[in-house]
Protein backbone atom coordinates (compact mmCIF):
# COMPACT_ATOMS: atom_id res chain seq x y z
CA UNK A 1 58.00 231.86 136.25
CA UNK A 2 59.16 233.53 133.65
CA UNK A 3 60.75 231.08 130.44
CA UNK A 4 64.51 231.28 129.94
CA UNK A 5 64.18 229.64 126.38
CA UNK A 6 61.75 229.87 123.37
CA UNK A 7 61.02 227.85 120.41
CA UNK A 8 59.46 228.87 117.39
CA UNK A 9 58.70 226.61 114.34
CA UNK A 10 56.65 227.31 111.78
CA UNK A 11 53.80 224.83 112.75
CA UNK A 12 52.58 223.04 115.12
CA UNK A 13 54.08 220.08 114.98
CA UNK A 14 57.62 220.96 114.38
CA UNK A 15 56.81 222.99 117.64
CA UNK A 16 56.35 219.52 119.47
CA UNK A 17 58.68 217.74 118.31
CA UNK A 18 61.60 220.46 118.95
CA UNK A 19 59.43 221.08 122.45
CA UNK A 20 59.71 217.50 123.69
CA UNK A 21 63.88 217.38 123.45
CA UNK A 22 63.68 219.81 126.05
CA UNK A 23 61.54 217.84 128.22
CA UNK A 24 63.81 215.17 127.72
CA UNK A 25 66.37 217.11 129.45
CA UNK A 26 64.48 217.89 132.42
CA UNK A 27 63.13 221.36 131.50
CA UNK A 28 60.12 222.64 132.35
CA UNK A 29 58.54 223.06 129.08
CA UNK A 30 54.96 224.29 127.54
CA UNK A 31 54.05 224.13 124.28
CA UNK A 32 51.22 226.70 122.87
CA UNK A 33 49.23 226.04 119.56
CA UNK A 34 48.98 230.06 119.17
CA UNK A 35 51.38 232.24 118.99
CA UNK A 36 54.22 233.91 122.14
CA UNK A 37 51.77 236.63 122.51
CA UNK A 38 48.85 234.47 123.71
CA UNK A 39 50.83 232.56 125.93
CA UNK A 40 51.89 235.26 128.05
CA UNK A 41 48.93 236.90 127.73
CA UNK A 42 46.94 233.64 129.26
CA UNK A 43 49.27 234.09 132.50
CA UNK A 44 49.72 230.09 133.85
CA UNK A 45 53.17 230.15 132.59
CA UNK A 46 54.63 227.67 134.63
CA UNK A 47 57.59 226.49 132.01
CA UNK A 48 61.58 227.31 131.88
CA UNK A 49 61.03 227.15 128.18
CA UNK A 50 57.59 227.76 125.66
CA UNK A 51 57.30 226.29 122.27
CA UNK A 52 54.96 228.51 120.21
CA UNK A 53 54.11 228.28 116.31
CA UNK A 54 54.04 231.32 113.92
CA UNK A 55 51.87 229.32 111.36
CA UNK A 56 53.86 230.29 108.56
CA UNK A 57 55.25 227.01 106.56
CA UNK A 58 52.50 227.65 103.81
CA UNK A 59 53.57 231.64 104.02
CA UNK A 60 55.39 233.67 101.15
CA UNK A 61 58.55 234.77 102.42
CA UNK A 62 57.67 238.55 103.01
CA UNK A 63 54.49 237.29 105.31
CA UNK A 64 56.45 234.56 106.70
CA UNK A 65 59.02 237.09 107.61
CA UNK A 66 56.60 239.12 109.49
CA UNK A 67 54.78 236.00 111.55
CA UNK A 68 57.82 235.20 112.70
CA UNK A 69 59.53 239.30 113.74
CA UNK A 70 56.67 239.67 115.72
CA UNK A 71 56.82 236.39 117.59
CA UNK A 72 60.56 237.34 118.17
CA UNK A 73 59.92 240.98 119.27
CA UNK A 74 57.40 239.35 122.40
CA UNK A 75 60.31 236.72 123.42
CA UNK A 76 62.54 240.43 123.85
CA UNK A 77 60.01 241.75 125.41
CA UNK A 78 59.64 239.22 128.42
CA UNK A 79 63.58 239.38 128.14
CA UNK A 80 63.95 235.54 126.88
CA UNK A 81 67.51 234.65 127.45
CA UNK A 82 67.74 232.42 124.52
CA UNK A 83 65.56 231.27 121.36
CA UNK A 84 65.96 228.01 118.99
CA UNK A 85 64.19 228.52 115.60
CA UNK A 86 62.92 225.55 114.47
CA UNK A 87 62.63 225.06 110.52
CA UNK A 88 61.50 221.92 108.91
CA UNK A 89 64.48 219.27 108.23
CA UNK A 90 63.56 218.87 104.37
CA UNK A 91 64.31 222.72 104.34
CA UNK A 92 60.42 223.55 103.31
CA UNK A 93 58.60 226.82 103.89
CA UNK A 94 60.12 230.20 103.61
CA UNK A 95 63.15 229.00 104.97
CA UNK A 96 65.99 232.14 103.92
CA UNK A 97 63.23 234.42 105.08
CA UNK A 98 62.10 233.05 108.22
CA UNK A 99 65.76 233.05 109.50
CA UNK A 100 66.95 236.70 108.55
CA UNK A 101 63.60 237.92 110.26
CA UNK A 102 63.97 235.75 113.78
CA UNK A 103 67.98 237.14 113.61
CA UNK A 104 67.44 240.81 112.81
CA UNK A 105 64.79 241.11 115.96
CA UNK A 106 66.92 239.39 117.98
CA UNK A 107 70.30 240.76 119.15
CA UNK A 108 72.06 243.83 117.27
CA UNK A 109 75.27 241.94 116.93
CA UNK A 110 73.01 237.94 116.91
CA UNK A 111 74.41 235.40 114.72
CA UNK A 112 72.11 232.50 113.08
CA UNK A 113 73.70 229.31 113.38
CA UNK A 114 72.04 227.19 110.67
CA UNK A 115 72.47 223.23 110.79
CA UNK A 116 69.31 221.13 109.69
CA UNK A 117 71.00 218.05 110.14
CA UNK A 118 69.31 215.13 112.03
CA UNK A 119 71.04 212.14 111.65
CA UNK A 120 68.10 210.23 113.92
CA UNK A 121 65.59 210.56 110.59
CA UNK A 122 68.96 210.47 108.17
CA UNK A 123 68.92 214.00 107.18
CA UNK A 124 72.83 215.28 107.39
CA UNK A 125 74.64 218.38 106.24
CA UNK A 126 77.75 217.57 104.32
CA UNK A 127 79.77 220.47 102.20
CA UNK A 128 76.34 222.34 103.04
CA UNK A 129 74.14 219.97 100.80
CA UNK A 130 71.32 218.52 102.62
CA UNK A 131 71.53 214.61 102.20
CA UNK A 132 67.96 212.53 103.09
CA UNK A 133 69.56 208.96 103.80
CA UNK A 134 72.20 210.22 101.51
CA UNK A 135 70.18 211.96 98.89
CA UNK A 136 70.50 215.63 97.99
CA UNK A 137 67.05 216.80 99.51
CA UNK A 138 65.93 218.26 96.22
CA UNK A 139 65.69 214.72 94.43
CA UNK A 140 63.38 213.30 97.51
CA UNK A 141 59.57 213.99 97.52
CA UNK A 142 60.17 217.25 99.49
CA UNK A 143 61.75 218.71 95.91
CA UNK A 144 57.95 218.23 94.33
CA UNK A 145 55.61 219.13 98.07
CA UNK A 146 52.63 220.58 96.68
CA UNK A 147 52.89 223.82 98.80
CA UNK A 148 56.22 224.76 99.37
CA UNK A 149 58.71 222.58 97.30
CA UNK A 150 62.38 222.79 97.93
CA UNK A 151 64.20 223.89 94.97
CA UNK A 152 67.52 224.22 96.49
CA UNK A 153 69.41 221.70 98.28
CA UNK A 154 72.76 223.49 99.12
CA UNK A 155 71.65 225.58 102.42
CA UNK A 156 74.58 227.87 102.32
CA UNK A 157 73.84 228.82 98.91
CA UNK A 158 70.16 229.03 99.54
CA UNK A 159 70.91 231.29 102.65
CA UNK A 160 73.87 233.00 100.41
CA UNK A 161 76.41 232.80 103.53
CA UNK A 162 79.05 231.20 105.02
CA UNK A 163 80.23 227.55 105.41
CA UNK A 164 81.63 225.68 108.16
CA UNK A 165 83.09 222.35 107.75
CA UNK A 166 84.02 220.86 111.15
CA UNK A 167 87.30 219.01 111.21
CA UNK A 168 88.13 216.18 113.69
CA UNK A 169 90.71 217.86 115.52
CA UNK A 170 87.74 220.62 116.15
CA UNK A 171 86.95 221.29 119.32
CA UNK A 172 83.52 223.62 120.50
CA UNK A 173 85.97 226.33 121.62
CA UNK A 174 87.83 225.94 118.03
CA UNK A 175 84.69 226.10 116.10
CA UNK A 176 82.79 228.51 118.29
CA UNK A 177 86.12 230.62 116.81
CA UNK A 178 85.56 230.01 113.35
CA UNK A 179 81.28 230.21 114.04
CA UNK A 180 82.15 233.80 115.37
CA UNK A 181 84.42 234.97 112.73
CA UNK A 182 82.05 233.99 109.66
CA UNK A 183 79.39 236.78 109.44
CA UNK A 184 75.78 237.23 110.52
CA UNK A 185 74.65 233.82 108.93
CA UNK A 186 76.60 230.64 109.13
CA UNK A 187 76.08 227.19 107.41
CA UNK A 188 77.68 224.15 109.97
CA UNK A 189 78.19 221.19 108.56
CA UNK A 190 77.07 217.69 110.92
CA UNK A 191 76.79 214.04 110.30
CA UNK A 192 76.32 212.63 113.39
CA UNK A 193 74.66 213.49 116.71
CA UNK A 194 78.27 214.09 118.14
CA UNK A 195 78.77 216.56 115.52
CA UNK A 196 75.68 218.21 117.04
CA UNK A 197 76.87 217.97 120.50
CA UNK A 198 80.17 219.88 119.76
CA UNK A 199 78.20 222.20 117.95
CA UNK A 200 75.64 222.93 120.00
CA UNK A 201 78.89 223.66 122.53
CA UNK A 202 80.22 226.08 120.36
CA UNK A 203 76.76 227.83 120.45
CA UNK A 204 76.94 228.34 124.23
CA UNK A 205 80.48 229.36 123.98
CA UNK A 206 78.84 232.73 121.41
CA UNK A 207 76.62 233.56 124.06
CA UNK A 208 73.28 234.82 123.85
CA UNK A 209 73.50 236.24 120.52
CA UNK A 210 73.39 232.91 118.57
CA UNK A 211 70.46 231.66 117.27
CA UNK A 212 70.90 228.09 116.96
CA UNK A 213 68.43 227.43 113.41
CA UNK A 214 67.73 223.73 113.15
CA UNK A 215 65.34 220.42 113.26
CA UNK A 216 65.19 218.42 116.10
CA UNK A 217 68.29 216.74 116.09
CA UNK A 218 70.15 220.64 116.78
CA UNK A 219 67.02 221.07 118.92
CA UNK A 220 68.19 218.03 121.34
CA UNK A 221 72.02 219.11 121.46
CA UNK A 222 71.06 222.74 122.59
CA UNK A 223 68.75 221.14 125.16
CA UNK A 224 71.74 219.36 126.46
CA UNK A 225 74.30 222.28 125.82
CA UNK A 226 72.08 224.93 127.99
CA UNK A 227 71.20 222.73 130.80
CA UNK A 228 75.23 221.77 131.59
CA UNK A 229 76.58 225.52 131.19
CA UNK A 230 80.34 224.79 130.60
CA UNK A 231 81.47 228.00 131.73
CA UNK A 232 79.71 227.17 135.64
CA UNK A 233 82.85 225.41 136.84
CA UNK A 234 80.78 222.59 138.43
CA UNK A 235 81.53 218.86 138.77
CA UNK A 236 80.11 215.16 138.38
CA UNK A 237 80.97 213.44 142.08
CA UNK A 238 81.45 210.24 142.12
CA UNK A 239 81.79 207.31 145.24
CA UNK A 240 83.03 203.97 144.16
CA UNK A 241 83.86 201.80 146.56
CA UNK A 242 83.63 198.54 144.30
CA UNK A 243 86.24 196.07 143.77
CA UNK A 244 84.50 194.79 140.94
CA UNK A 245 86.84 194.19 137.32
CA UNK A 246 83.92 195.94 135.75
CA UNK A 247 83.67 198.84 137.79
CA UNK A 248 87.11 198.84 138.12
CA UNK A 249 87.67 199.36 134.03
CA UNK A 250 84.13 201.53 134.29
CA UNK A 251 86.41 204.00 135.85
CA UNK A 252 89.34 203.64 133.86
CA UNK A 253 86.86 204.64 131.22
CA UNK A 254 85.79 207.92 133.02
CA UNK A 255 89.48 208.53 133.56
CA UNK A 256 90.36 208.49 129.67
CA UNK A 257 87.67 211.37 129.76
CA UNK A 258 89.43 213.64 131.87
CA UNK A 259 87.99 212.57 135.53
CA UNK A 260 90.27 213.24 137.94
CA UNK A 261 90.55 209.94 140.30
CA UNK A 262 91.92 209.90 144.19
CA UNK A 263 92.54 206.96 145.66
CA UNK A 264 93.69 207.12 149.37
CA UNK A 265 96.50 204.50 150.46
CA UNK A 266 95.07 201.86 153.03
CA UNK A 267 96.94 203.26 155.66
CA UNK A 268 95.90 206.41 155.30
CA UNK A 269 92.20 204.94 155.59
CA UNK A 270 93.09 203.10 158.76
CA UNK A 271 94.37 206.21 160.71
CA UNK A 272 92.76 209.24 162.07
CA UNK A 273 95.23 211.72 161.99
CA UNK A 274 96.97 210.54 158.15
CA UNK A 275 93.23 210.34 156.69
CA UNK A 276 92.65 213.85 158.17
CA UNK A 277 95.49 215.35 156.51
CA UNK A 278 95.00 213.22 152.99
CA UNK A 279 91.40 214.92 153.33
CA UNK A 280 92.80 218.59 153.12
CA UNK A 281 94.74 217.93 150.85
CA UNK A 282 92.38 216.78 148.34
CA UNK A 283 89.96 219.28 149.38
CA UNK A 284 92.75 222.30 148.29
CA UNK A 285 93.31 220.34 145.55
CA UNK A 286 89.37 220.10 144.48
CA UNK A 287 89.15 223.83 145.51
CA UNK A 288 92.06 224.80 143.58
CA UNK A 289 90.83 222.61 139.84
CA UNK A 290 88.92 225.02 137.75
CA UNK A 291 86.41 222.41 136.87
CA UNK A 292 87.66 221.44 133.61
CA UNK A 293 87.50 217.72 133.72
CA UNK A 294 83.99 218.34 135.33
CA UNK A 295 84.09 214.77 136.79
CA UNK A 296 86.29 213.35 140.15
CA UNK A 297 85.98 209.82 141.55
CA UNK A 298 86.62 208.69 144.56
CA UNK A 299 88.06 205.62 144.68
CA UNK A 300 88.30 202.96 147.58
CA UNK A 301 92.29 201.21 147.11
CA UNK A 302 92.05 197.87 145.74
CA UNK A 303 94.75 197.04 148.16
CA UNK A 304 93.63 195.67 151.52
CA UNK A 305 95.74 195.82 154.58
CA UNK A 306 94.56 194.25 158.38
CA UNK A 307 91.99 196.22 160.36
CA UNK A 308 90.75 197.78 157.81
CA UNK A 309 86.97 197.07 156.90
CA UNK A 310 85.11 197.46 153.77
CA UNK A 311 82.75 199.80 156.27
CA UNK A 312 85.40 202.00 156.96
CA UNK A 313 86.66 202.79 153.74
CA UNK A 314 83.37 203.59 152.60
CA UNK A 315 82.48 205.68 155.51
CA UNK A 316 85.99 207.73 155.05
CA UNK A 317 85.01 208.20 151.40
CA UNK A 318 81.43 209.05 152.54
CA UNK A 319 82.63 211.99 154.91
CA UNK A 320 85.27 213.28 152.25
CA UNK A 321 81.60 213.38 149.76
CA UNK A 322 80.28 215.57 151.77
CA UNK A 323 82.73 218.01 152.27
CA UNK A 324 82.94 218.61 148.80
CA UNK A 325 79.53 218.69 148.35
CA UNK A 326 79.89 221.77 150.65
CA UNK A 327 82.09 223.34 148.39
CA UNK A 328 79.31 224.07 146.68
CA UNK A 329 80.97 222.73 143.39
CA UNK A 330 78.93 219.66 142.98
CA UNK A 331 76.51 219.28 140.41
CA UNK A 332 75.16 215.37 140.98
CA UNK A 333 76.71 212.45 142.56
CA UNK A 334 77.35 208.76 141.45
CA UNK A 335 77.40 206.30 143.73
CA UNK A 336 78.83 202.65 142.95
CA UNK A 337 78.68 199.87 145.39
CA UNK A 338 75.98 199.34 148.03
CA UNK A 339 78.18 199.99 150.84
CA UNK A 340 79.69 203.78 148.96
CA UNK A 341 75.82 204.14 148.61
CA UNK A 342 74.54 203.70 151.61
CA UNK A 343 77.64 205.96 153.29
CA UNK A 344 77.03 208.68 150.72
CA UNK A 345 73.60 209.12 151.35
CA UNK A 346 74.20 208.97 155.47
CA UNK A 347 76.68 211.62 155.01
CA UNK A 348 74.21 214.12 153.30
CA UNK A 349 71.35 213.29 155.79
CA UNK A 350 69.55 211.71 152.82
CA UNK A 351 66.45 209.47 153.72
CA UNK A 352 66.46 208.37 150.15
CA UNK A 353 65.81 208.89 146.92
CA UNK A 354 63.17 210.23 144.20
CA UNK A 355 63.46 208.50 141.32
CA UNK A 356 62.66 210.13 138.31
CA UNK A 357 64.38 207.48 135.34
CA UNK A 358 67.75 205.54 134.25
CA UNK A 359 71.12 206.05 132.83
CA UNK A 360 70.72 202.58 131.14
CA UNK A 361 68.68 199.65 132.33
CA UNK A 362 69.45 198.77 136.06
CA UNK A 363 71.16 202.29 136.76
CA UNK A 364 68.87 204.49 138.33
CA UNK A 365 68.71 208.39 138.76
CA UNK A 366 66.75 210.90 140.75
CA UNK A 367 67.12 213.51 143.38
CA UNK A 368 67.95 213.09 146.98
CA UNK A 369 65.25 213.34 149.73
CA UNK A 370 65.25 214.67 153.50
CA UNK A 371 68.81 216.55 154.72
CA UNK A 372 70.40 219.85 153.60
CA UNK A 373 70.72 218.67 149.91
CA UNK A 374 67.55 217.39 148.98
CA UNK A 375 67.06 217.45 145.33
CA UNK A 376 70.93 216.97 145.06
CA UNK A 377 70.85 214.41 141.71
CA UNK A 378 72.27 210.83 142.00
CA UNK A 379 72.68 208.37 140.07
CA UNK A 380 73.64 204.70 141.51
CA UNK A 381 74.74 201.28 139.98
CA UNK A 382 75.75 197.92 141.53
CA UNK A 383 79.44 197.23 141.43
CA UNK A 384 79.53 194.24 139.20
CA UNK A 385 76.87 196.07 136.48
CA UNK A 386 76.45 198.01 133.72
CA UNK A 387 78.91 198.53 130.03
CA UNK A 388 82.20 199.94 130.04
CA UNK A 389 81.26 203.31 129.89
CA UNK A 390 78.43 203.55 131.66
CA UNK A 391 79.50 206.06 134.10
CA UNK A 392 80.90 208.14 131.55
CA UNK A 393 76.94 207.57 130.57
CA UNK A 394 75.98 208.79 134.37
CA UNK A 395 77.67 211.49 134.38
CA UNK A 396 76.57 213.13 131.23
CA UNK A 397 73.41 212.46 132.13
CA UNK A 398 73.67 214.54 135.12
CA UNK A 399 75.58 217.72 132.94
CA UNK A 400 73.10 217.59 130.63
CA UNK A 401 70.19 217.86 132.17
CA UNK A 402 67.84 220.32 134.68
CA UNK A 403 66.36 219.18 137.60
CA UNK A 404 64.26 220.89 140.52
């Protein structure tokens, strides 16, 4: 197996600790204490993405520069689709350095995008000055290490580039825009973790030139960002067939994201020929979305009419599943309600279900087992369970992360 993404810090432990976001996100990860050339050169790579360390924090910056070329020229080499470069979140080491020597070896036209911010630990990025639970990092200990103190706590100026201050309105497409149009080396400003998110976003939307630069706060989002691929066109399924109130305003919730929710009429449940015509419908309607809203619910009518059973409706919804499964389109499912559930899974052929960990305590996810689409993820919650938004929860979960 060859890795798709690399990580280089500058030691070891910023190597883990940038490493382990990945994992997180379902990647097959391995981290190395040498450097990328003795970890292909032991040949067990078994990983999607290798964390090596150039040993350079201690470094001056012309040595430091050099550790960390030749790291990047062997990720080229084995034709690594993308690299993070890790640097240390107090801005130690030969910082400047270190990031004009991973971006000149890696793409003629590459573009560092530089954002040290992790709100987690309280480091944030504001008007490009480095704040340490609000302090400019130059007046915390970092400003007097013994090795490599930070003298500097402005990164634009340190890097002598570009600055980009998100606004609200901005969204990744917006700033990837202003990202692109900024020069070789830009600055990008975050507070919180959803400032990371859209920015790590904005980074996919530059391709594979950009070379997200960060801690592991930046190191999380882009684990997130690669593993959904917002260009792929897929969707989040999802089955509810809950009457619950709380399910009921769970979707509402996923609907004020952009899901797109059908609901058959009862009657149309409770007749062969109307339910197969409803069913093409929706499925040139599915076929016809370009996957923007990335999410559509099915939902069983709240309305109940004779004749119709709770074990229909959720076997009609359970057969319309699986055809768009077979589109091909789906990414994961959702399943809500024991009875949607149970249908779901009988459509697909599944024999049941590999756990692997939860959205949120009570909600589990994992991969489907036995029928055509084993390893299909799903993620499933009782009707009458869970916050507000927890399928908005569910369903990022299964964007934003790999699985087998």
């Amino acid at each position: 197996m060859k890795p798709q993404i690399a990580i280089i810090a500058d030691d070891l432990t910023g190597a883990g600790d940038s490493a382990v976001q990945f994992v997180r996100c379902g990647w097959e990860t391995q981290l190395y204490v040498g450097g990328s050339e003795e970890a292909f050169a032991l040949g067990d790579m078994q990983a999607q993405v290798v964390s090596v360390n150039s040993n350079s924090r201690a470094m001056g910056p012309q040595a430091a520069a050099q550790a960390v070329a030749r790291e990047m020229q062997t990720f080229r080499r084995h034709d690594v689709r993308h690299v993070f470069k890790k640097v240390d979140s107090t801005l130690r080491g030969a910082f400047a350095a270190e990031i004009e020597a991973a971006r000149q070896q890696w793409h003629e036209n590459a573009i560092a995008v530089v954002c040290p911010a992790y709100p987690a630990t309280g480091r944030t990025l504001e008007n490009g000055v480095l704040l340490v639970n609000g302090t400019p990092v130059t007046e915390t200990s970092a400003g007097t290490d013994p090795v490599t103190p930070v003298t500097e706590s402005s990164v634009s100026v340190m890097l002598d580039c570009n600055l980009v201050s998100p606004t609200q309105d901005d969204t990744p497409a917006t700033l990837a825009q202003k990202i692109g149009s900024c020069g070789p080396i830009v600055v990008v400003d975050a507070r919180t973790d959803a400032d990371l998110k859209r920015l790590a976003q904005a980074i996919v939307r530059l391709g594979e030139r950009a070379l997200p630069v960060g801690a592991g706060g930046l190191a999380m989002a882009m684990a997130a960002a690669w593993a959904s691929d917002p260009v792929s066109g897929e969707i989040v399924l999802a089955v509810v067939t809950s009457q619950h109130s709380a399910t009921r305003a769970q979707v509402t919730a996923l609907q004020e994201q952009g899901a797109m929710v059908l609901t058959p009429e009862p009657q149309v449940l409770g007749d062969d020929v109307l339910w197969q015509s409803w069913q093409r419908q929706m499925l040139a309607r599915v076929a016809g979305s370009d996957g923007a809203g990335r999410m559509l619910v099915l939902l069983a009518p709240a309305r109940q009419v004779p004749g119709l059973t709770s074990a229909m409706v959720a076997r009609r919804l359970g057969q319309l599943a699986l055809a768009i499964v077979r589109t091909g389109k789906v990414r994961g499912l959702i399943a809500t309600g024991g009875d949607g559930a149970e249908q779901v899974m009988s459509a697909l052929q599944a024999t049941g279900i590999r756990l692997i960990d939860e959205v949120s305590g009570g909600v589990p996810l994992g991969t489907l087992i036995g029928g055509e689409y084993a390893g299909m993820p799903i993620v499933t919650k009782a009707g009458g369970f869970g916050s507000e938004n927890v399928l908005i929860q569910a369903a990022e979960t299964l964007t934003e992360r790999k699985f087998k």
